[in-house]
N, C-alpha and C. Protein backbone atom coordinates (compact mmCIF):
# COMPACT_ATOMS: atom_id res chain seq x y z
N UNK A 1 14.68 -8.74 182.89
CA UNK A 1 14.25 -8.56 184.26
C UNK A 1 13.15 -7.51 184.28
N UNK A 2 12.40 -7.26 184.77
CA UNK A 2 11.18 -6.51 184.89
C UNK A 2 11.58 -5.20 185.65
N UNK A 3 11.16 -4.09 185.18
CA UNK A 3 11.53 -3.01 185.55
C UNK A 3 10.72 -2.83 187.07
N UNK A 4 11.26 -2.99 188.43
CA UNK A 4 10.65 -3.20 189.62
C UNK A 4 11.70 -1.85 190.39
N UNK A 5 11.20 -1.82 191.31
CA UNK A 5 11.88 -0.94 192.05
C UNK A 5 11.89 -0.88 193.42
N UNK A 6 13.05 -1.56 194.03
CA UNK A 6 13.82 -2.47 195.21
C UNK A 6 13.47 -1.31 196.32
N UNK A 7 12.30 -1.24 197.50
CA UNK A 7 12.53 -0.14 198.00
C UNK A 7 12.72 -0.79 199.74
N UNK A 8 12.25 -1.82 199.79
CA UNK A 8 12.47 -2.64 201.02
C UNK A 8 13.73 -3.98 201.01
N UNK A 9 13.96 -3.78 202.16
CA UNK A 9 14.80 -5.21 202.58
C UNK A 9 14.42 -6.26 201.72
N UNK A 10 12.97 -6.84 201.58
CA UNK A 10 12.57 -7.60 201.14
C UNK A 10 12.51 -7.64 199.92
N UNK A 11 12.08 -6.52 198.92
CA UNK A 11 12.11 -6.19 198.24
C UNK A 11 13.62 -6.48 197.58
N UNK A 12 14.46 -5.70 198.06
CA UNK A 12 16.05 -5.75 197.36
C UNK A 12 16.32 -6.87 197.28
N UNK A 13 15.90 -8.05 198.26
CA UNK A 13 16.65 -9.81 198.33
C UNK A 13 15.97 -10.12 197.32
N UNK A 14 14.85 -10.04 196.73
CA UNK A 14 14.05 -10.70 196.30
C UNK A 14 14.54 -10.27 194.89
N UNK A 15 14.83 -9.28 194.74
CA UNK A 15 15.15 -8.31 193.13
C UNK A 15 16.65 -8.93 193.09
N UNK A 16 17.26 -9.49 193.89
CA UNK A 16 18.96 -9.92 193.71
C UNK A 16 18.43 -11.51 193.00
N UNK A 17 17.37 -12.16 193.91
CA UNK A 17 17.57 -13.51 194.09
C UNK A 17 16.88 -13.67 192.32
N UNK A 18 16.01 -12.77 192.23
CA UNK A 18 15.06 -12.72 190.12
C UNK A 18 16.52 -12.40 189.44
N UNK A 19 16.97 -11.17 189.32
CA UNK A 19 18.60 -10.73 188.65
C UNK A 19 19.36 -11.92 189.04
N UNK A 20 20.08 -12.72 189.74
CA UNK A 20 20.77 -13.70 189.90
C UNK A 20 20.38 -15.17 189.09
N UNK A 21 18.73 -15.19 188.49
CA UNK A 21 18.35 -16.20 187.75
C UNK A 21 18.31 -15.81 186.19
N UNK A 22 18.82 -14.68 185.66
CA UNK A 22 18.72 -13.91 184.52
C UNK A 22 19.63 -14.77 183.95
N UNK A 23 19.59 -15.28 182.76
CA UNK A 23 20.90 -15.78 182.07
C UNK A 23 22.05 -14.55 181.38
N UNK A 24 23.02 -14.97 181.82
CA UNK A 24 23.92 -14.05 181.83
C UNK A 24 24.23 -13.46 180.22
N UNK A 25 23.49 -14.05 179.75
CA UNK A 25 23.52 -13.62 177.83
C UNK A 25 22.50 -12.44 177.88
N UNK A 26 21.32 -12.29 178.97
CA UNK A 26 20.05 -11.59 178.66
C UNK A 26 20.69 -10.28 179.69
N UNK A 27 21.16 -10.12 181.01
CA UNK A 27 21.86 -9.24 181.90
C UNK A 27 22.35 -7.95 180.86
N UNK A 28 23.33 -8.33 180.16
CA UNK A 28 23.92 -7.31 179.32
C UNK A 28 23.71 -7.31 177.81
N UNK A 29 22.94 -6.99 177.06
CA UNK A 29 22.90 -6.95 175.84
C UNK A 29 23.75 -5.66 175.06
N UNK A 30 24.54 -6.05 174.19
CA UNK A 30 24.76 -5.03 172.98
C UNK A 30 26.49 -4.31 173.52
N UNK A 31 27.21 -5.09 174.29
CA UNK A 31 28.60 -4.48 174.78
C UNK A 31 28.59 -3.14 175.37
N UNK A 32 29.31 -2.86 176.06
CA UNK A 32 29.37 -1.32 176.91
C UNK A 32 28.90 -0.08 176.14
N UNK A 33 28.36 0.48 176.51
CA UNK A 33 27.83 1.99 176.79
C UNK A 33 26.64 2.00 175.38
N UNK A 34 25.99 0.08 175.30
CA UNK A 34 24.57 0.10 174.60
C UNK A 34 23.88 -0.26 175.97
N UNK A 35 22.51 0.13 175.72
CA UNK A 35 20.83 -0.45 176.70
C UNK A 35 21.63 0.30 178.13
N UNK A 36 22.42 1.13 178.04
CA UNK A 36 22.53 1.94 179.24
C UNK A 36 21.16 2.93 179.67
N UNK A 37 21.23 2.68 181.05
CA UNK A 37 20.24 2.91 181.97
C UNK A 37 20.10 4.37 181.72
N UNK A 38 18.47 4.98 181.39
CA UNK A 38 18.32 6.10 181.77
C UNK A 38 17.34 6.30 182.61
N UNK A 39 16.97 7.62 182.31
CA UNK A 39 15.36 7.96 182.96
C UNK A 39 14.47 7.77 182.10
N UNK A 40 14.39 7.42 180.89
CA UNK A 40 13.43 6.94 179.82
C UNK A 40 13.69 5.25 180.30
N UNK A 41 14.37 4.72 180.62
CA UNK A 41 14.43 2.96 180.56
C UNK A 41 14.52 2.25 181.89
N UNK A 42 14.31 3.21 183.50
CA UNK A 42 14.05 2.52 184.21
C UNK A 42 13.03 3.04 184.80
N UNK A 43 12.38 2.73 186.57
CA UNK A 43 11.47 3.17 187.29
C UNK A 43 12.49 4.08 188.31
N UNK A 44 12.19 4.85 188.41
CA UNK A 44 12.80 6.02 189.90
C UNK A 44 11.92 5.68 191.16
N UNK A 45 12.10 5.10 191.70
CA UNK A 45 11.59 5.26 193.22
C UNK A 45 11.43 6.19 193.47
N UNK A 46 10.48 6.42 194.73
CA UNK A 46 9.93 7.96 195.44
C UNK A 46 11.08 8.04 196.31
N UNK A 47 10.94 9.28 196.71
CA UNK A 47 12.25 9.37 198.09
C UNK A 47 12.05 8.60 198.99
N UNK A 48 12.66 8.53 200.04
CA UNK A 48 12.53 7.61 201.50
C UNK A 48 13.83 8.03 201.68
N UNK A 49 13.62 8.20 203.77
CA UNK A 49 15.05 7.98 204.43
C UNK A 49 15.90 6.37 204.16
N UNK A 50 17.50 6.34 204.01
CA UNK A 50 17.57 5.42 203.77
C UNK A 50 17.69 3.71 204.57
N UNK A 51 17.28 2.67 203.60
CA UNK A 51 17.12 1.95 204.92
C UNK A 51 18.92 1.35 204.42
N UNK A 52 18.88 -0.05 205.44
CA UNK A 52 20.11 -0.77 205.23
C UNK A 52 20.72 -1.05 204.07
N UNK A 53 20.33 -1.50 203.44
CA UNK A 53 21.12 -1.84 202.28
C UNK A 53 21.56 -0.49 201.53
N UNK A 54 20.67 0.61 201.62
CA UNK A 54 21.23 1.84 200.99
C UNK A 54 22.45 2.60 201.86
N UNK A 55 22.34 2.40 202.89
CA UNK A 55 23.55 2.68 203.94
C UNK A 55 24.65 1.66 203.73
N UNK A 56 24.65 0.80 203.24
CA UNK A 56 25.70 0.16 203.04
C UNK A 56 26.58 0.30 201.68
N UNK A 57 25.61 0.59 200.28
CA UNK A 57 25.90 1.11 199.47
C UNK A 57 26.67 2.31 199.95
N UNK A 58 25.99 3.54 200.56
CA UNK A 58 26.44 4.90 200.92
C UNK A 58 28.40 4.11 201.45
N UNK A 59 28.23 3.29 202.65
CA UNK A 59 29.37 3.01 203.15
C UNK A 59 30.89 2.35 202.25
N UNK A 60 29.80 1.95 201.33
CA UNK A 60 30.71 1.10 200.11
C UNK A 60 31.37 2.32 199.54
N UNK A 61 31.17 3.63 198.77
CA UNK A 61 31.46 4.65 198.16
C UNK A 61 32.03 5.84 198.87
N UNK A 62 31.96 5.62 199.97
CA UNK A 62 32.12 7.24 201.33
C UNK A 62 33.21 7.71 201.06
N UNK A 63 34.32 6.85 200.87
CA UNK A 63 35.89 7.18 200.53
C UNK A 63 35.68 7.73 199.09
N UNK A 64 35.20 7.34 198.51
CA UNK A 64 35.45 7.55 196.69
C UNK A 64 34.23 8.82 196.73
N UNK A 65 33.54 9.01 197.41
CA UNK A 65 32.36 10.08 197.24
C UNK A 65 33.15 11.49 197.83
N UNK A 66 34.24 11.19 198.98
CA UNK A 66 34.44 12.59 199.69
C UNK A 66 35.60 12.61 198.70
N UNK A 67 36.18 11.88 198.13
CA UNK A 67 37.51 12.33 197.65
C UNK A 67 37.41 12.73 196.37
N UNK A 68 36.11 12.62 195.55
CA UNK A 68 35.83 12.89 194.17
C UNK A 68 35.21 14.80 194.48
N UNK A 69 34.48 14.63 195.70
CA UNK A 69 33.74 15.81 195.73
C UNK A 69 34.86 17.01 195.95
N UNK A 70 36.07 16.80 196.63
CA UNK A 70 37.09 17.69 196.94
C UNK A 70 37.83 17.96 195.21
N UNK A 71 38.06 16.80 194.65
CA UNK A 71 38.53 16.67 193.27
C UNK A 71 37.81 17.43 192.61
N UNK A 72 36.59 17.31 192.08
CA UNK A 72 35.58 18.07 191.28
C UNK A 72 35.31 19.67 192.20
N UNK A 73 35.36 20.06 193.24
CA UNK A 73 35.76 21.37 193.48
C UNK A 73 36.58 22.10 192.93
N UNK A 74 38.13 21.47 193.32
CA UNK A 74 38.98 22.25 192.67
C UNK A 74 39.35 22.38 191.08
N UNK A 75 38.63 21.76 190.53
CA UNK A 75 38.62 21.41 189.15
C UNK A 75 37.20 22.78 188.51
N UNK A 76 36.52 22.60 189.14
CA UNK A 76 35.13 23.58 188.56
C UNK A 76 36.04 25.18 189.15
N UNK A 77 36.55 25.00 190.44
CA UNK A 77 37.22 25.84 190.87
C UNK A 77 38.13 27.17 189.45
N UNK A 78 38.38 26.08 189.38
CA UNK A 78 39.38 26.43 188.03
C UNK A 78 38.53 27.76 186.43
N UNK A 79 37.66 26.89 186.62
CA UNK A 79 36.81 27.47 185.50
C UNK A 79 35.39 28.09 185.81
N UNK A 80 34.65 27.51 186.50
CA UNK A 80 33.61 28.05 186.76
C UNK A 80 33.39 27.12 188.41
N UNK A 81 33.94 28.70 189.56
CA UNK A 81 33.69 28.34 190.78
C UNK A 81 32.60 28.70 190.67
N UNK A 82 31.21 29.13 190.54
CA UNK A 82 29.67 29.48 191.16
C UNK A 82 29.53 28.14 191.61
N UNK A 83 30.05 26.60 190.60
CA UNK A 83 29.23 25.72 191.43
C UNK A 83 29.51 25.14 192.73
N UNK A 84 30.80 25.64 193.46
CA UNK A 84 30.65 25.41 194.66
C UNK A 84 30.95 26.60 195.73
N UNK A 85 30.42 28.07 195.15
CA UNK A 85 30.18 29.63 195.63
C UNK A 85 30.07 28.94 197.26
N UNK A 86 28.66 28.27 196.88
CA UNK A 86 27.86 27.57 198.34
C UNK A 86 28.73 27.47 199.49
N UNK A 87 30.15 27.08 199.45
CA UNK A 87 30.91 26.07 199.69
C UNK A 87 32.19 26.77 200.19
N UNK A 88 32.47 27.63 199.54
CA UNK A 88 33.80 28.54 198.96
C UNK A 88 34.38 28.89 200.47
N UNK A 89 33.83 28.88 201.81
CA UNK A 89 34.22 29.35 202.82
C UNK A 89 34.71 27.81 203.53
N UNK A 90 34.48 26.90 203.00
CA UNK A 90 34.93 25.89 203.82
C UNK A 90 36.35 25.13 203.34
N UNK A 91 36.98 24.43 204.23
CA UNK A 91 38.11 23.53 204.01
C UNK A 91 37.72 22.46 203.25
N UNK A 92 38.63 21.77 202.69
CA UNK A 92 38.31 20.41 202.03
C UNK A 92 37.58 19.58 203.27
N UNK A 93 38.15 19.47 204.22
CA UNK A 93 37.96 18.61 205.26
C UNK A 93 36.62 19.16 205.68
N UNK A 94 36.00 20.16 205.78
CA UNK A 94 34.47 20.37 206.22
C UNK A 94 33.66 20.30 205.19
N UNK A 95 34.03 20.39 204.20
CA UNK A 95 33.35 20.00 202.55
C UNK A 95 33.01 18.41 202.78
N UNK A 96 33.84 17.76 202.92
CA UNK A 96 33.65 16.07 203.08
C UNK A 96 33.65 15.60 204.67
N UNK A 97 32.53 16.59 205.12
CA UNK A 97 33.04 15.93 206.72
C UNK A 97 31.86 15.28 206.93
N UNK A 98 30.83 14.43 206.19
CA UNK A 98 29.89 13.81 206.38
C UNK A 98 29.92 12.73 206.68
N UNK A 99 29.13 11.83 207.04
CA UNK A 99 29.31 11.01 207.63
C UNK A 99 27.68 9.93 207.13
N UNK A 100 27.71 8.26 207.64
CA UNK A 100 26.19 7.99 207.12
C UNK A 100 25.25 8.55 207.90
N UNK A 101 25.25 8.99 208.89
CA UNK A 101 24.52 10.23 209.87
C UNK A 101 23.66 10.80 208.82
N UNK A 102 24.49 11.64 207.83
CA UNK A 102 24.12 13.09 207.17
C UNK A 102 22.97 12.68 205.63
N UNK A 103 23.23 10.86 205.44
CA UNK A 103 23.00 10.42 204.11
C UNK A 103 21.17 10.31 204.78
N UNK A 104 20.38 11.22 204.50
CA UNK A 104 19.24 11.67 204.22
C UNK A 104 18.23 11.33 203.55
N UNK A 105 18.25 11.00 202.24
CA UNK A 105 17.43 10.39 201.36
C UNK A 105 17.43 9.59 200.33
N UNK A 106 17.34 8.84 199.63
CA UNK A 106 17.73 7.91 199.01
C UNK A 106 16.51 7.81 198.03
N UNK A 107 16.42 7.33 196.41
CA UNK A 107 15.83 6.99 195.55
C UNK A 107 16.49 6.02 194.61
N UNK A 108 15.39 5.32 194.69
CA UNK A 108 16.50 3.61 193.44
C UNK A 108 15.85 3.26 193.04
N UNK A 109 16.47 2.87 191.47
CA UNK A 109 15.86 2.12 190.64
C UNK A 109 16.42 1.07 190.24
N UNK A 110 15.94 0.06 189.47
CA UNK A 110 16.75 -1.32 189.16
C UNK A 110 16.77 -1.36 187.61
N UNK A 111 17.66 -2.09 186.91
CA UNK A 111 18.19 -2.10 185.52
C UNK A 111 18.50 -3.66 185.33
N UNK A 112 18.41 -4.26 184.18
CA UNK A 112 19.31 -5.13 184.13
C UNK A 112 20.21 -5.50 184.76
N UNK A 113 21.19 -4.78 184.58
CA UNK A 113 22.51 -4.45 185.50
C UNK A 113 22.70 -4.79 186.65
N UNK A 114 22.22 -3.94 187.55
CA UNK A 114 21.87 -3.96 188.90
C UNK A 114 21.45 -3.05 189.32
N UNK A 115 21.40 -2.23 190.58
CA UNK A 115 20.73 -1.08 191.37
C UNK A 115 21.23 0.03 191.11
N UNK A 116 20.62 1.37 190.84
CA UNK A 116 21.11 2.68 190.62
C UNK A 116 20.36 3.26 191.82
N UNK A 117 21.38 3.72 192.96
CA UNK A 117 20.75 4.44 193.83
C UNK A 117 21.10 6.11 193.55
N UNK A 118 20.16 6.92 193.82
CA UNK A 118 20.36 8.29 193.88
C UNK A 118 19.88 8.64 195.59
N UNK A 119 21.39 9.63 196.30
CA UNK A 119 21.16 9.73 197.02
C UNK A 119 21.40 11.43 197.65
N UNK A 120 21.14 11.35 198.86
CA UNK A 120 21.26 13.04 199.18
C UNK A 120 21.97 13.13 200.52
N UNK A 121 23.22 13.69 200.87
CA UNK A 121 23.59 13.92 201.76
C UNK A 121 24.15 15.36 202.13
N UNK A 122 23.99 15.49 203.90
CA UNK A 122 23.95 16.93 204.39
C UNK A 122 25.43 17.44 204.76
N UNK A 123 26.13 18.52 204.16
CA UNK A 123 27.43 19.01 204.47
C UNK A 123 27.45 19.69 206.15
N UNK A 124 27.64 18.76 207.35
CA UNK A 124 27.41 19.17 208.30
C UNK A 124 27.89 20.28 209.23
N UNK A 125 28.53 20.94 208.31
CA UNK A 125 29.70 22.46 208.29
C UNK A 125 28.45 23.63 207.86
N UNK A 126 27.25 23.13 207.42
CA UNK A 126 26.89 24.38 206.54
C UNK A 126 25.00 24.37 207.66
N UNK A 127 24.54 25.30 207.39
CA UNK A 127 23.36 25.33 207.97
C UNK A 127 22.07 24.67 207.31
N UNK A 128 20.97 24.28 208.43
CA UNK A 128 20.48 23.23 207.14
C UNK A 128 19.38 23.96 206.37
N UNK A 129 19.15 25.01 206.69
CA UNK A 129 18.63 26.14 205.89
C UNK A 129 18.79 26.71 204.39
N UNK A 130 19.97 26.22 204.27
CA UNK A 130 20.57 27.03 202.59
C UNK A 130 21.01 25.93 202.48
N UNK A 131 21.73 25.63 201.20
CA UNK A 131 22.55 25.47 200.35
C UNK A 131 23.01 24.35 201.32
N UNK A 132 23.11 23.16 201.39
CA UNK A 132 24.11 22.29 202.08
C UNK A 132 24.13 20.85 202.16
N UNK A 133 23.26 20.62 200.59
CA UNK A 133 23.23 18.93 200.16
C UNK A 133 23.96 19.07 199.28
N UNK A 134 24.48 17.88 199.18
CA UNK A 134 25.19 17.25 197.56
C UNK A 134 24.22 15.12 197.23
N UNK A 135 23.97 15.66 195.85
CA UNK A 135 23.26 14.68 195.10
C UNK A 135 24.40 13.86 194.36
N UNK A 136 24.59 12.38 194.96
CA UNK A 136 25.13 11.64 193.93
C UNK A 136 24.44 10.46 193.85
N UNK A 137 24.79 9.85 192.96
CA UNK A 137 24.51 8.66 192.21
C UNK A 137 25.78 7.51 192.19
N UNK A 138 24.82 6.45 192.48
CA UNK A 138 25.93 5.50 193.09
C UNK A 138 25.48 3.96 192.44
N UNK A 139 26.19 2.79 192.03
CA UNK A 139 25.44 1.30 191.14
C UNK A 139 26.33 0.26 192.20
N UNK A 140 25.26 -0.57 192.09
CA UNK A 140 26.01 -1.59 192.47
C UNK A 140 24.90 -3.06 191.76
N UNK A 141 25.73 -3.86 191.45
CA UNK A 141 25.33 -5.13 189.95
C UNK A 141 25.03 -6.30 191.10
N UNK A 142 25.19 -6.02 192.71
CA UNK A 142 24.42 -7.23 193.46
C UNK A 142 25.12 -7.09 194.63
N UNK A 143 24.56 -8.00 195.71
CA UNK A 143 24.81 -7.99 197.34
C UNK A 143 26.52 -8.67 197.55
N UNK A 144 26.70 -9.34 196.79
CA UNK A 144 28.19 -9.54 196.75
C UNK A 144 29.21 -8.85 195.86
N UNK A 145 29.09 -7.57 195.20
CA UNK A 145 29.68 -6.75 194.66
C UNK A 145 29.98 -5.99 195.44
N UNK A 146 30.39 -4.73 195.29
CA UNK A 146 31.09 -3.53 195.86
C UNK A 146 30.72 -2.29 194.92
N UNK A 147 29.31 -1.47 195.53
CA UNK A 147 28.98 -0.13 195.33
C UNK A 147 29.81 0.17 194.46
N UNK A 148 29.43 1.00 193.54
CA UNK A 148 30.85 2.35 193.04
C UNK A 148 30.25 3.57 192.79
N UNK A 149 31.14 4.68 192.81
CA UNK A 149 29.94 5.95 192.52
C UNK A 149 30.01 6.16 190.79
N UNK A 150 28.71 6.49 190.89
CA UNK A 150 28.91 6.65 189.44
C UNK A 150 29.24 8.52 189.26
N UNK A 151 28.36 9.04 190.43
CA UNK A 151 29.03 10.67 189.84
C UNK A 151 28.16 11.61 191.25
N UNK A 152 28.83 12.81 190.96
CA UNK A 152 27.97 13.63 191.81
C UNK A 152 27.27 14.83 191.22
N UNK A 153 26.24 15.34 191.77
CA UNK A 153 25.32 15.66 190.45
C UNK A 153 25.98 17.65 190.44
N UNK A 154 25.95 18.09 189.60
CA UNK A 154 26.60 19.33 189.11
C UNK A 154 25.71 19.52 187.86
N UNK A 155 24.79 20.90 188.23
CA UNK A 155 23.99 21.54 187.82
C UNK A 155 24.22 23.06 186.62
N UNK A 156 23.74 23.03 185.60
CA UNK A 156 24.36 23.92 184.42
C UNK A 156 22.61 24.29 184.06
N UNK A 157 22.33 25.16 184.46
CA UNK A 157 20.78 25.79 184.06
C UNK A 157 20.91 26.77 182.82
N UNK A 158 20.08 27.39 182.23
CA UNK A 158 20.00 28.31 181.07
C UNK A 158 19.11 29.32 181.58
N UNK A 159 19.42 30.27 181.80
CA UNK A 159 18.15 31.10 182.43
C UNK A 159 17.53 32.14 181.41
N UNK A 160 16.54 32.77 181.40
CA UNK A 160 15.63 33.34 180.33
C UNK A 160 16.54 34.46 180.10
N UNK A 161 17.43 35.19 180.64
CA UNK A 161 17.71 36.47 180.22
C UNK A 161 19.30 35.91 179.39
N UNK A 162 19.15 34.31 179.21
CA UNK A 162 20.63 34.19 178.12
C UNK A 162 21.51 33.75 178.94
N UNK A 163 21.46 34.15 180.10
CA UNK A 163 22.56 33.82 181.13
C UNK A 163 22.82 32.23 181.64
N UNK A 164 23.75 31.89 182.21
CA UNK A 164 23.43 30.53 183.09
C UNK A 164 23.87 30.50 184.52
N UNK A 165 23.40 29.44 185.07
CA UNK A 165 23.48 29.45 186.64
C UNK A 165 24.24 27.80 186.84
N UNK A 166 25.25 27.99 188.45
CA UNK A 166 26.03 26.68 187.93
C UNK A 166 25.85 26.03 189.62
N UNK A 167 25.61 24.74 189.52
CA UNK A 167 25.84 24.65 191.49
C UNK A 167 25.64 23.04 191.74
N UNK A 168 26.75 22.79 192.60
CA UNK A 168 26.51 21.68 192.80
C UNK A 168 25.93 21.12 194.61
N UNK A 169 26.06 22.52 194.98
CA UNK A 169 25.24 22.03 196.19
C UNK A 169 23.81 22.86 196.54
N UNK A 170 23.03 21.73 196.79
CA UNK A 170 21.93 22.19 196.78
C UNK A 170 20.96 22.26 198.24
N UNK A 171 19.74 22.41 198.15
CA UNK A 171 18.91 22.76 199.14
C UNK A 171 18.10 21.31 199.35
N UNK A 172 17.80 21.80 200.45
CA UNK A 172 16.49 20.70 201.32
C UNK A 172 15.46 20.11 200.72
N UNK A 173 15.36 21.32 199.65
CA UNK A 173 13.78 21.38 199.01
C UNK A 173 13.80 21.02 197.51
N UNK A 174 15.91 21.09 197.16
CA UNK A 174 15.75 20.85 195.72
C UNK A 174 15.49 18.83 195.51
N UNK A 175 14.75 18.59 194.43
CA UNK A 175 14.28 17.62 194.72
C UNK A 175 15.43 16.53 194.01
N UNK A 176 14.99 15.70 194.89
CA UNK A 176 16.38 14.47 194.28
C UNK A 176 16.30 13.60 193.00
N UNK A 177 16.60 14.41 191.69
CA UNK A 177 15.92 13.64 190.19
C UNK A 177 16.93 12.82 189.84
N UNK A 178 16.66 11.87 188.84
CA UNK A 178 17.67 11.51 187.74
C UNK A 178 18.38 12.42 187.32
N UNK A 179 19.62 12.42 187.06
CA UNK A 179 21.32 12.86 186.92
C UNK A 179 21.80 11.97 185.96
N UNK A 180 22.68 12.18 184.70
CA UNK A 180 23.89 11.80 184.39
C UNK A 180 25.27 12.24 185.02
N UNK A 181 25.41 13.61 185.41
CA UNK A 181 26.57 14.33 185.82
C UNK A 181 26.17 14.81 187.19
């Protein structure tokens, strides 16, 4: 399939209806976790607010996105809270109190596979000044499938004086890249 990148309505039908004529021998080559999708092997779309089909993705994952993000809190919690410092004053329930309202920006690329959306949504508990997005990443293999998340993005920097810096919620301005984690 040609590395294209689904950014309209039209666009996405049209990228299902080419992927849907792929012979299903050429779709997946080499068994699980070979010709997996990176940032070296697909196109990243520019940002954009999101349109429909990315809101529906968002809607497909909302349950599995707020309940992973409360999970992966108390878990970093454990070992290294800085990455949700940001955060540390709120309840689980204002941590995940977003809604598709808050889902902001969206970037996708297409794979073999199917669609890798990267998206950005606003923690509507927090001010929109600081600290108060979370970046995840979300696939879905076609219009009759069902979204899944693949992860939410959690940040591990190296800083010049040796030290490191840890955070998974971010700012307005931090920009929405390719993620594995």
């Amino acid at each position: 399939m040609p590395r294209t990148v689904g950014r309209t309505s039209f666009q996405l039908s049209l990228l299902w209806r080419v992927y849907s004529q792929v012979p299903q021998s050429r779709q997946r080559k080499g068994g699980a976790g070979r010709d997996r999708a990176t940032e070296e092997t697909v196109n990243l779309g520019p940002p954009h607010a999101p349109k429909e089909e990315s809101i529906k993705v968002f809607n497909d994952i909302k349950h599995e996105l707020k309940k992973s993000l409360v999970h992966i809190r108390h878990e970093h919690n454990k070992h290294e809270p800085e990455y949700f410092a940001a955060v540390d004053h709120l309840s689980d329930s204002d941590l995940a109190g977003f809604d598709a309202d808050d889902f902001d920006e969206v970037r996708v690329a297409s794979s073999a596979y199917g669609i890798h959306l990267f998206g950005r949504v606003r923690i509507p508990a927090l001010p929109e000044d600081g600290p108060a997005y979370i970046h995840f990443r979300a696939f879905t293999s076609g219009p009759e499938h069902d979204a899944k998340l693949h992860s939410i993005h959690t940040e591990e920097k190296d800083e010049p004086d040796g030290g490191k810096t840890f955070r998974a919620i971010f700012t307005k301005n931090d920009a929405l890249e390719w993620f594995d984690t």
